[in-house]
Structures are given as structure tokens and as C-alpha cells.
C-alpha atoms as a PDB file:
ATOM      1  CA  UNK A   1     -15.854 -27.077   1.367  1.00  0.00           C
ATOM      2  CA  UNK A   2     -17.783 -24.591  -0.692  1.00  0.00           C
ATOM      3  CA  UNK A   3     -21.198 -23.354   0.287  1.00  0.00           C
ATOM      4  CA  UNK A   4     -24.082 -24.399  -1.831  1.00  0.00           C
ATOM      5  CA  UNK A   5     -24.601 -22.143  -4.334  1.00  0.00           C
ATOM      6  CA  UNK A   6     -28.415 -22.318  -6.133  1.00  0.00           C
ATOM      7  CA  UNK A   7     -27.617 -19.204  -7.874  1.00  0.00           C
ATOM      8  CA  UNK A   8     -24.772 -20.693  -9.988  1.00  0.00           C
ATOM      9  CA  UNK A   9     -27.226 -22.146 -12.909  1.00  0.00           C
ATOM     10  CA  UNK A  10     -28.034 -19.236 -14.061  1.00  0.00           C
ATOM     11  CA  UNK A  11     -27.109 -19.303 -18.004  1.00  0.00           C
ATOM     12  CA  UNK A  12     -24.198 -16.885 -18.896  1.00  0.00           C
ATOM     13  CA  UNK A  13     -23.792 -14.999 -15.412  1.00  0.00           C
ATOM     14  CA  UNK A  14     -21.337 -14.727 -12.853  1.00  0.00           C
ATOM     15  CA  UNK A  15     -22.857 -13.566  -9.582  1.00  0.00           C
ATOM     16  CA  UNK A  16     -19.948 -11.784  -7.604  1.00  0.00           C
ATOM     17  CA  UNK A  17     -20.079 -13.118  -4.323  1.00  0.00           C
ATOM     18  CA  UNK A  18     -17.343 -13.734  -1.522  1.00  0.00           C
ATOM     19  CA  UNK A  19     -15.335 -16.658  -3.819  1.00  0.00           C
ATOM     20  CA  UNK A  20     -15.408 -14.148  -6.630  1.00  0.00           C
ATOM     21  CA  UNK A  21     -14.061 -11.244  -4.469  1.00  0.00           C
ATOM     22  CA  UNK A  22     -11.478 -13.466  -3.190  1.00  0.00           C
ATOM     23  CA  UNK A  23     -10.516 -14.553  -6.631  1.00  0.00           C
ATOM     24  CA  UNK A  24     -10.418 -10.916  -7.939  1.00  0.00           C
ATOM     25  CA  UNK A  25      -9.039  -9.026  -5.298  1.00  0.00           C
ATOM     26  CA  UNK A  26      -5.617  -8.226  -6.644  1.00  0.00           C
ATOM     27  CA  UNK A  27      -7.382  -7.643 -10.617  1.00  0.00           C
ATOM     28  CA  UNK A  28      -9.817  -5.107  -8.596  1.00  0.00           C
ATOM     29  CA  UNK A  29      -6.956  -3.652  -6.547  1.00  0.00           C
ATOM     30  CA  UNK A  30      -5.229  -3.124  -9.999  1.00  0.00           C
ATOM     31  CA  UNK A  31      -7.926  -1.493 -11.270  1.00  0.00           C
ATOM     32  CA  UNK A  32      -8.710   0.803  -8.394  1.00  0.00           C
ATOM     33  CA  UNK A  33      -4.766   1.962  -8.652  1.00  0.00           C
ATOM     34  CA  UNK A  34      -5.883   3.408 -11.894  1.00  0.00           C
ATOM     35  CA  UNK A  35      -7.927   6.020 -10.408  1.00  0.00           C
ATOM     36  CA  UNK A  36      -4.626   7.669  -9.334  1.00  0.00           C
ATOM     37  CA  UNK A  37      -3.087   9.710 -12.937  1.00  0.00           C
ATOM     38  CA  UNK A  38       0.546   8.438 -11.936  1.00  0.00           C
ATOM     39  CA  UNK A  39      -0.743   4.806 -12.265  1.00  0.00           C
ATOM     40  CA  UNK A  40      -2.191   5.711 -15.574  1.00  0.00           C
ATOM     41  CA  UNK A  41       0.890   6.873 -16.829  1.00  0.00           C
ATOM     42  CA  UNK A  42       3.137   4.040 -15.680  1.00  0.00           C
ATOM     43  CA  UNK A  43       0.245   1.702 -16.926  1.00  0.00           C
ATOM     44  CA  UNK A  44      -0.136   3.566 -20.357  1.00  0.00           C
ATOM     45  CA  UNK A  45       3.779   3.473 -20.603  1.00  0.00           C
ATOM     46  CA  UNK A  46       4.074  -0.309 -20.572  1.00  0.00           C
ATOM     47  CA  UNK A  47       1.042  -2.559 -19.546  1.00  0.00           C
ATOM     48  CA  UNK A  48       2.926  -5.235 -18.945  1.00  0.00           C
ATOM     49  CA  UNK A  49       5.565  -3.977 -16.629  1.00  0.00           C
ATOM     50  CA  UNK A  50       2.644  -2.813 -14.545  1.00  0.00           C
ATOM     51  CA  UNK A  51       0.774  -5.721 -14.494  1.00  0.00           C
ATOM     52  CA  UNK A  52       3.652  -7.804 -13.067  1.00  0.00           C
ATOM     53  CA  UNK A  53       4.026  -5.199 -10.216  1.00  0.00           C
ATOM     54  CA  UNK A  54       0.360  -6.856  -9.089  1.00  0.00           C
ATOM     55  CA  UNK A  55       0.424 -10.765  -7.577  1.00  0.00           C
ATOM     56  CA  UNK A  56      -2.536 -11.586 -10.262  1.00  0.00           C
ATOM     57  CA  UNK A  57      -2.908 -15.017 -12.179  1.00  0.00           C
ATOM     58  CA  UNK A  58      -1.343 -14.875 -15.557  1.00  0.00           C
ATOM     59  CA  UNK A  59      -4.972 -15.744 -16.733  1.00  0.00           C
ATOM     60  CA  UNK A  60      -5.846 -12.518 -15.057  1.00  0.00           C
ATOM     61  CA  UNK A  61      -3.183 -10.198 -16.747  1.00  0.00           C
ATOM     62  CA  UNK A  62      -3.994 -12.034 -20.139  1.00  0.00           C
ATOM     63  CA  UNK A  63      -7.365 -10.845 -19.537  1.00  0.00           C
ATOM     64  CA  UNK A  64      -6.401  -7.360 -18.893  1.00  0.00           C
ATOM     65  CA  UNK A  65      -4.259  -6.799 -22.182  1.00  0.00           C
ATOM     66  CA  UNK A  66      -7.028  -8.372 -24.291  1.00  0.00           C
ATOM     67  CA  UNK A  67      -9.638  -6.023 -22.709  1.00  0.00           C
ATOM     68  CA  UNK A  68     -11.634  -9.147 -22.248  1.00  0.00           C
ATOM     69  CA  UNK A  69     -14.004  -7.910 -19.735  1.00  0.00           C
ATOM     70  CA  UNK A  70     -16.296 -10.892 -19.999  1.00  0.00           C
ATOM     71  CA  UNK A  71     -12.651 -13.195 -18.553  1.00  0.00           C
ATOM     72  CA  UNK A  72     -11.665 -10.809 -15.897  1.00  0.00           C
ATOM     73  CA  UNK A  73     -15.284 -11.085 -14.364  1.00  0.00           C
ATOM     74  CA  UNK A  74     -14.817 -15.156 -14.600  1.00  0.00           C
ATOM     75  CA  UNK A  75     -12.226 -14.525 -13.086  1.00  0.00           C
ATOM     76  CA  UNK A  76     -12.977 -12.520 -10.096  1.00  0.00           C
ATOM     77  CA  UNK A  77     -13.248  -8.983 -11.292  1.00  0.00           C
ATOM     78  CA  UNK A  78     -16.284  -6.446 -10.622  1.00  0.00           C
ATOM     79  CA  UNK A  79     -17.716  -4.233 -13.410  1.00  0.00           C
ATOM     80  CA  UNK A  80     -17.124  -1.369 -10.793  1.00  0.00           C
ATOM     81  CA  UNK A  81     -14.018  -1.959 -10.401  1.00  0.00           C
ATOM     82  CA  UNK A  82     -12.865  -2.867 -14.448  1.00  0.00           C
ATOM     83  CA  UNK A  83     -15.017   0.459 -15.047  1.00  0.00           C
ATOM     84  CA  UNK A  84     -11.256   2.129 -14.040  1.00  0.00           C
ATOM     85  CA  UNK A  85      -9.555   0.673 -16.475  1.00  0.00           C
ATOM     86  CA  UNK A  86     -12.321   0.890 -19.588  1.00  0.00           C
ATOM     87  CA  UNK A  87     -11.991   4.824 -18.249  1.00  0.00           C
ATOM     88  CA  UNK A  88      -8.319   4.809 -18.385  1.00  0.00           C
ATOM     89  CA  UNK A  89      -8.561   3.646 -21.955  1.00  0.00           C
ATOM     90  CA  UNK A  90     -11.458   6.479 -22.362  1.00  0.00           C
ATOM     91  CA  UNK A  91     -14.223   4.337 -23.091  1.00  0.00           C
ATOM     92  CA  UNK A  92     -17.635   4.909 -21.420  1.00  0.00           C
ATOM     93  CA  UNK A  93     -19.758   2.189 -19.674  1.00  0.00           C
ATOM     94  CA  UNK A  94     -22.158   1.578 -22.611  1.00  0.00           C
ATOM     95  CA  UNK A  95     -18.797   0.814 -24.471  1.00  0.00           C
ATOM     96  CA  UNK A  96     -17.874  -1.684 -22.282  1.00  0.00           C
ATOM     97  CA  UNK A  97     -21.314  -3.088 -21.785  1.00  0.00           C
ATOM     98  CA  UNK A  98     -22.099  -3.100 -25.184  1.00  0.00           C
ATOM     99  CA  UNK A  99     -18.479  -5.208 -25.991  1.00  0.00           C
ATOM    100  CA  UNK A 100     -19.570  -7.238 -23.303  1.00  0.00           C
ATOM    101  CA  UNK A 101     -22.891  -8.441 -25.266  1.00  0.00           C
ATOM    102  CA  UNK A 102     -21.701  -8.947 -28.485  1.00  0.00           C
ATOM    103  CA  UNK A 103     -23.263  -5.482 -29.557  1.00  0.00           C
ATOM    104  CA  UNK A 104     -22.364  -2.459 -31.247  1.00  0.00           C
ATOM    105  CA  UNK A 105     -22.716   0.454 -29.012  1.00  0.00           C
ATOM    106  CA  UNK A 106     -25.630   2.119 -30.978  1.00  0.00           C
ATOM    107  CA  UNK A 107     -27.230  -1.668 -31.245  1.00  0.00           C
ATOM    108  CA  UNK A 108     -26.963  -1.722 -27.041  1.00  0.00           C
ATOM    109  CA  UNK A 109     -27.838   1.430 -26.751  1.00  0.00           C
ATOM    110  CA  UNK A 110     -31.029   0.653 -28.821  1.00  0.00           C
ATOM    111  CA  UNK A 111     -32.015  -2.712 -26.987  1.00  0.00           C
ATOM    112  CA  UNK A 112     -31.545  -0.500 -23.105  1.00  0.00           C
ATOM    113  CA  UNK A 113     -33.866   2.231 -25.245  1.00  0.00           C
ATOM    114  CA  UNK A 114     -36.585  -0.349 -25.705  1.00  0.00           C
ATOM    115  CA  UNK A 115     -36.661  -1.691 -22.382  1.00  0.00           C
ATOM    116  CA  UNK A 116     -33.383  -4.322 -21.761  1.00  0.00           C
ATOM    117  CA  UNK A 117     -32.553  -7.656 -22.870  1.00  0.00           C
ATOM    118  CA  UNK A 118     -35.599  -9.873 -22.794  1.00  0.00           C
ATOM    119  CA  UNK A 119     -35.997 -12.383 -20.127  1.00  0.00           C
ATOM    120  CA  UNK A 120     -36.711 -14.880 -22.588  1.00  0.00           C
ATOM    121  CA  UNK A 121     -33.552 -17.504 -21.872  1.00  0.00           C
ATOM    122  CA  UNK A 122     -32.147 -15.611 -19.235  1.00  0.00           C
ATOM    123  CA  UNK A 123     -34.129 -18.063 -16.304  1.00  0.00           C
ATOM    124  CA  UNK A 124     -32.235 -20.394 -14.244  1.00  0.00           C
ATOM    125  CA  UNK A 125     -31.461 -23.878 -15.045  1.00  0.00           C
ATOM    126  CA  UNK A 126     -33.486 -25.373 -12.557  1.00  0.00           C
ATOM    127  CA  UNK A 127     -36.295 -22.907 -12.818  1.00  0.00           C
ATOM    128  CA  UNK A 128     -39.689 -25.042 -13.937  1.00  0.00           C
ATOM    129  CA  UNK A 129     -41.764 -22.876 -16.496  1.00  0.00           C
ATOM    130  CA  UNK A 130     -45.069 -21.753 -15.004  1.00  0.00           C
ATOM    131  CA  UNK A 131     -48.681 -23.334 -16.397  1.00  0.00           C
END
């Protein structure tokens, strides 16, 4: 039985908790082998091949050759961890983040410039406006 979680509503998030580390813990483990250069080599060499060497969901390795970052964190994985593999491909953070978003990088990097994302929308479902 799961625990009650009245974080879950909260539009277009995915709050990494114990399910989700359970979920991703092969997808992070994957990604942590990266910081080794051997791993990136074999990895670079054939993606694939590598991939199968790690008991993830097919849905998880899918994720991976896409670069979908927004599906592997559905699906279990931590931005700290995927931050080894969007470094393996040499792509920064604000690359990543920004793909994440829907943004270009100098369009993110404009929005974190000017103070973040606005709140506006970003409230939980069950959250009752004030006044």
C-alpha cells in the first residue's frame, strides 16, 4: 500500500522521493558509471550495447537514447544523477535545464537572469487561492 502522498498534485513535477529512487535506481546507477572515462568510451562506442549491460525498463533505455530528460525523471531518475550523462555528451546544466523547459538556452538563461519561472500556475492542485 502506498503512503499518502499530498505532494503529488503539484502541476508538472515529480518530487523524487523513496518510490522514485526505487524506480530509478539502476537509470541512476547507469549514470553514475559514467563518471568513470572507460564507461564513457564503451557507452560512446555503442549506447545500446551498454544500456543492456544495466537491468533498466526498456522505457528507461528509450529514455536514455532520446535524451529525454523530462521521461527518465518520470521514471525514476535524479537530475544529479542524469547530470553524468548530459556531461558525457558535453552539455552543461543550463543545457539540460533549458531542454527540459521548452527553452532555448539563451531564453532560460534570460528567465533565471530575471529572477526564475513565475509562480503564477506552478501552485498545487488542492491549494485554495488566498483573499
Amino acid at each position: 500500500m502506498a503512503l499518502e502522498k499530498p505532494y503529488a498534485d503539484i502541476p508538472g513535477t515529480t518530487i523524487f522521493d523513496a518510490e522514485q529512487a526505487r524506480r530509478g535506481y539502476h537509470l541512476n546507477m547507469f549514470c553514475m558509471s559514467l563518471m568513470k572515462s572507460d564507461a564513457r568510451d564503451r557507452f560512446r562506442a555503442d549506447q545500446r550495447r551498454y544500456l543492456d549491460e544495466w537491468p533498466m525498463s526498456e522505457e528507461q533505455k528509450l529514455a536514455v537514447l532520446a535524451r529525454n530528460y523530462n521521461a527518465m525523471i518520470s521514471l525514476g531518475g535524479n537530475i544529479y544523477f542524469l547530470a553524468k550523462l548530459f556531461a558525457t555528451d558535453g552539455k552543461s546544466f543550463q543545457y539540460a535545464a533549458a531542454l527540459m523547459t521548452g527553452l532555448s538556452q539563451e531564453g532560460y538563461q534570460q528567465m533565471m537572469v530575471a529572477g526564475g519561472r513565475s509562480p503564477d500556475g506552478n501552485r498545487f492542485i488542492g491549494e485554495k487561492p488566498n483573499g
